[in-house]
Every structure is written in structure tokens, then in C-alpha cells.
N, C-alpha and C. Protein backbone atom coordinates (compact mmCIF):
# COMPACT_ATOMS: atom_id res chain seq x y z
N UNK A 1 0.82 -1.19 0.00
CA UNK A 1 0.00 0.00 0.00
C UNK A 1 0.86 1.26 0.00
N UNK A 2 2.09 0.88 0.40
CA UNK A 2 2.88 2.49 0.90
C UNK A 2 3.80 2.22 -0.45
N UNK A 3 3.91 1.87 -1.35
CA UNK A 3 4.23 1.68 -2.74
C UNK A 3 2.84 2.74 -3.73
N UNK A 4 1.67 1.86 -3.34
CA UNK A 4 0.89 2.72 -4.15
C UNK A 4 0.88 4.22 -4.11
N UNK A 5 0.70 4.59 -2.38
CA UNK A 5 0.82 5.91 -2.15
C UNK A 5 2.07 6.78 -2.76
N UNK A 6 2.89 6.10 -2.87
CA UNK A 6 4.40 6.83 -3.52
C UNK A 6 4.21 7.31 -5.03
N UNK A 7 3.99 6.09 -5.97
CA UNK A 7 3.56 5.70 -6.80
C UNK A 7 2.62 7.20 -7.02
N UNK A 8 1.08 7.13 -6.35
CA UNK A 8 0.35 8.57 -6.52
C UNK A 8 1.39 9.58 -6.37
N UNK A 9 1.88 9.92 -5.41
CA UNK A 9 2.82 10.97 -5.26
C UNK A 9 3.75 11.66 -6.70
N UNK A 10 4.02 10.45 -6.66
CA UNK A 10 4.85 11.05 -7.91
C UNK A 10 4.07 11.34 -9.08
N UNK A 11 3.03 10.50 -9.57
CA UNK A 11 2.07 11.03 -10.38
C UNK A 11 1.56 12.70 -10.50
N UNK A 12 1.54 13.39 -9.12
CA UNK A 12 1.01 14.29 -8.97
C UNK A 12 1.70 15.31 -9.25
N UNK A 13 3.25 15.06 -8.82
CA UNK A 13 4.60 15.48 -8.59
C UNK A 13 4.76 15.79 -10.25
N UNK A 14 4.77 14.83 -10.82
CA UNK A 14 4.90 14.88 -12.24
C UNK A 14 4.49 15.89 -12.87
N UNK A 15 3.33 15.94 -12.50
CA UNK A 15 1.80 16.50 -13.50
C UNK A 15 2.15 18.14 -12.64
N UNK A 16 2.39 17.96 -11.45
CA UNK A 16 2.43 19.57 -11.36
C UNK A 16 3.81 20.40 -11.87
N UNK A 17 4.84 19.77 -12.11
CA UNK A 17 6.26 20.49 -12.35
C UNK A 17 5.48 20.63 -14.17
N UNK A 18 4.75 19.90 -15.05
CA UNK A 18 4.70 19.97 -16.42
C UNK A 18 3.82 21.47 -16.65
N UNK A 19 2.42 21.43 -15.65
CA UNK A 19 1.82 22.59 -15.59
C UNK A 19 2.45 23.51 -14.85
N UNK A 20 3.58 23.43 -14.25
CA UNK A 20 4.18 24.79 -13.66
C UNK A 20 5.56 24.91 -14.97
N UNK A 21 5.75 24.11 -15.30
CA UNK A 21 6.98 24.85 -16.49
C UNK A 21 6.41 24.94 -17.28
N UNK A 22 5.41 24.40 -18.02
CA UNK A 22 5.37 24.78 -19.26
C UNK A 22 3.48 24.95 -19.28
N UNK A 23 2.73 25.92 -18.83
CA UNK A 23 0.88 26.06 -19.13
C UNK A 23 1.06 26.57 -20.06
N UNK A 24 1.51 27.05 -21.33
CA UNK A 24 0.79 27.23 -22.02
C UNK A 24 0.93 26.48 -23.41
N UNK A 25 2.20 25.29 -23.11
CA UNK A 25 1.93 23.76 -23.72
C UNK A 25 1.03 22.75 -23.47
N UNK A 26 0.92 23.03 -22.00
CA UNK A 26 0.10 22.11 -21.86
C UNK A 26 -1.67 22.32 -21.84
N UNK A 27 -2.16 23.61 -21.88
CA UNK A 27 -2.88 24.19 -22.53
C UNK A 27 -3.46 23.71 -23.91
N UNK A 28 -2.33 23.99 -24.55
CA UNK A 28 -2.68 23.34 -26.23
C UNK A 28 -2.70 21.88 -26.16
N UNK A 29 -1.85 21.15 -25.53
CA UNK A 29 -1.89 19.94 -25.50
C UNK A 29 -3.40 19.62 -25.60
N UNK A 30 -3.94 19.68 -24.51
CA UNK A 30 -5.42 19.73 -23.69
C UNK A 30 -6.43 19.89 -25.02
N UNK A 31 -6.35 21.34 -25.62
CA UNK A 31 -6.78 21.99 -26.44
C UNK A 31 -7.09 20.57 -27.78
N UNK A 32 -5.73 19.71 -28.06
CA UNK A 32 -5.36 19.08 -29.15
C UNK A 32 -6.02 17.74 -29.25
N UNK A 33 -6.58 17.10 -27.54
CA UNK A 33 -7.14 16.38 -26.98
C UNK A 33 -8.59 16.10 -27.44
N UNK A 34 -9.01 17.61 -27.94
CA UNK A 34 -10.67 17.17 -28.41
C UNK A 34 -10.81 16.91 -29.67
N UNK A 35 -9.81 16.52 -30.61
CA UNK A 35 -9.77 16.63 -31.98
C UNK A 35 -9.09 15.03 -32.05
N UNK A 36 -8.77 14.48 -30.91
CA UNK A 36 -8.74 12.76 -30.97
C UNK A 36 -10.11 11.79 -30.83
N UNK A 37 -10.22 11.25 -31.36
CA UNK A 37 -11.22 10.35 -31.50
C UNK A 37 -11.37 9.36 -29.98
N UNK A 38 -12.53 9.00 -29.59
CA UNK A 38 -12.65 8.00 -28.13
C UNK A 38 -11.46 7.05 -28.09
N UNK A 39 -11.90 6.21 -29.38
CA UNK A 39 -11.56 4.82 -29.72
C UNK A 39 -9.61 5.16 -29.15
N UNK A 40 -9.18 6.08 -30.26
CA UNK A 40 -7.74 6.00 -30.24
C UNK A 40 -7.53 6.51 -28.62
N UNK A 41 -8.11 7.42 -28.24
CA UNK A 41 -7.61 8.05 -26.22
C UNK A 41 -7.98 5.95 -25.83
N UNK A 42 -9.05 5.65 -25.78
CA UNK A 42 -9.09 4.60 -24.91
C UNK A 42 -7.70 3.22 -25.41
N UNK A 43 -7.77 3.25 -26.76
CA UNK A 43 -6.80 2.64 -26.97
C UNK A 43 -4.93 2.74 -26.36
N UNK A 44 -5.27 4.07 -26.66
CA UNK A 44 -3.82 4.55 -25.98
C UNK A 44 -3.39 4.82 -24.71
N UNK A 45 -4.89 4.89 -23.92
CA UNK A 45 -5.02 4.57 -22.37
C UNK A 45 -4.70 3.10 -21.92
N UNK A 46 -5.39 1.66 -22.93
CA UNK A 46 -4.99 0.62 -22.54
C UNK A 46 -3.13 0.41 -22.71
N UNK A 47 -2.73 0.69 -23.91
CA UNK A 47 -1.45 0.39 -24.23
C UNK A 47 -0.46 0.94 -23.18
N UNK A 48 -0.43 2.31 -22.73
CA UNK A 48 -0.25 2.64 -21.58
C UNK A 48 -0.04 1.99 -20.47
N UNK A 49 -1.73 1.28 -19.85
CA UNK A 49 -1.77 0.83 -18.76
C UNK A 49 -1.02 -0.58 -18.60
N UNK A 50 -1.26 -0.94 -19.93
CA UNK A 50 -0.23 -2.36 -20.25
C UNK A 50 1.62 -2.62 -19.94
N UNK A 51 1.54 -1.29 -20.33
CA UNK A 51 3.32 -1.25 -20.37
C UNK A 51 3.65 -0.89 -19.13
N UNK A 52 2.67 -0.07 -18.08
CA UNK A 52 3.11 0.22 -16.71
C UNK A 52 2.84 -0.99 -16.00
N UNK A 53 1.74 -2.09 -16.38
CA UNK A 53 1.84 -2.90 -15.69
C UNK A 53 3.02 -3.99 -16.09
N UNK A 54 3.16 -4.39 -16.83
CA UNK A 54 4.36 -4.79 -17.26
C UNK A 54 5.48 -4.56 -16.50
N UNK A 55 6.15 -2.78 -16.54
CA UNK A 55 7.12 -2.77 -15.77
C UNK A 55 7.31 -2.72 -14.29
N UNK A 56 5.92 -2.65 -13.89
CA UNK A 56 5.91 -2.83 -12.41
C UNK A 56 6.26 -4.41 -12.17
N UNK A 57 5.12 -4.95 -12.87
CA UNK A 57 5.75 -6.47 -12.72
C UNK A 57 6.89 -6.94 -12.71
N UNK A 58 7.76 -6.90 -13.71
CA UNK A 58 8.92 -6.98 -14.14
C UNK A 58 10.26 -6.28 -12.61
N UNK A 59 9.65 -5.22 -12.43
CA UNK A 59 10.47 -4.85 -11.03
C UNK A 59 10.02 -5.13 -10.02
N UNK A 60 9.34 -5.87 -9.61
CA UNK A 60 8.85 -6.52 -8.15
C UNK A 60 9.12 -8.14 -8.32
N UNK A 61 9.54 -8.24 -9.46
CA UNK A 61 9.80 -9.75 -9.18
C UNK A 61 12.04 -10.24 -9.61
């Protein structure tokens, strides 16, 4: 559990240093987001979730 919590941490950690250096990339980014189709965000959400689970796996064992 104190893995997961870290794990969030840094997620957050992440996401706030990208919107503090760079808003008005990530702005457009956002912006660039509604001009993707469901299918490809959910697709690219699974492939994602695949490869993090993967390397978590891969480092806990």
C-alpha cells in the first residue's frame, strides 16, 4: 500500500512540475485532446496501462 501511495505521489509530482513549467503547452496539448477520437484516447489509455503494468511487474519480481 505504501508503494501505491508513492507511486500517486509522484504522479502528482509529475503532473504539477509539467503545468508549472510549461501552461501554455500544456494548454494546447489539452486543447489538441478534443480533436482525438474516443476509440484511439481509450486505446492509448490501454497500451499505456499495459506497459506500466508490465514494468511494475517486471520490477517486483
Amino acid at each position: 500500500m505504501k508503494e501505491l501511495i508513492i507511486a500517486f505521489g509522484l504522479f502528482l509530482f509529475i503532473e504539477g512540475i509539467l503545468y508549472a513549467l510549461f501552461p501554455a503547452k500544456m494548454r494546447n496539448m489539452l486543447r489538441k485532446l478534443e480533436l482525438i477520437k474516443d476509440s484511439q484516447l481509450r486505446t492509448g489509455g490501454l497500451v499505456f496501462a499495459i506497459i506500466g503494468f508490465v514494468i511494475i511487474y517486471y520490477l517486483k519480481n
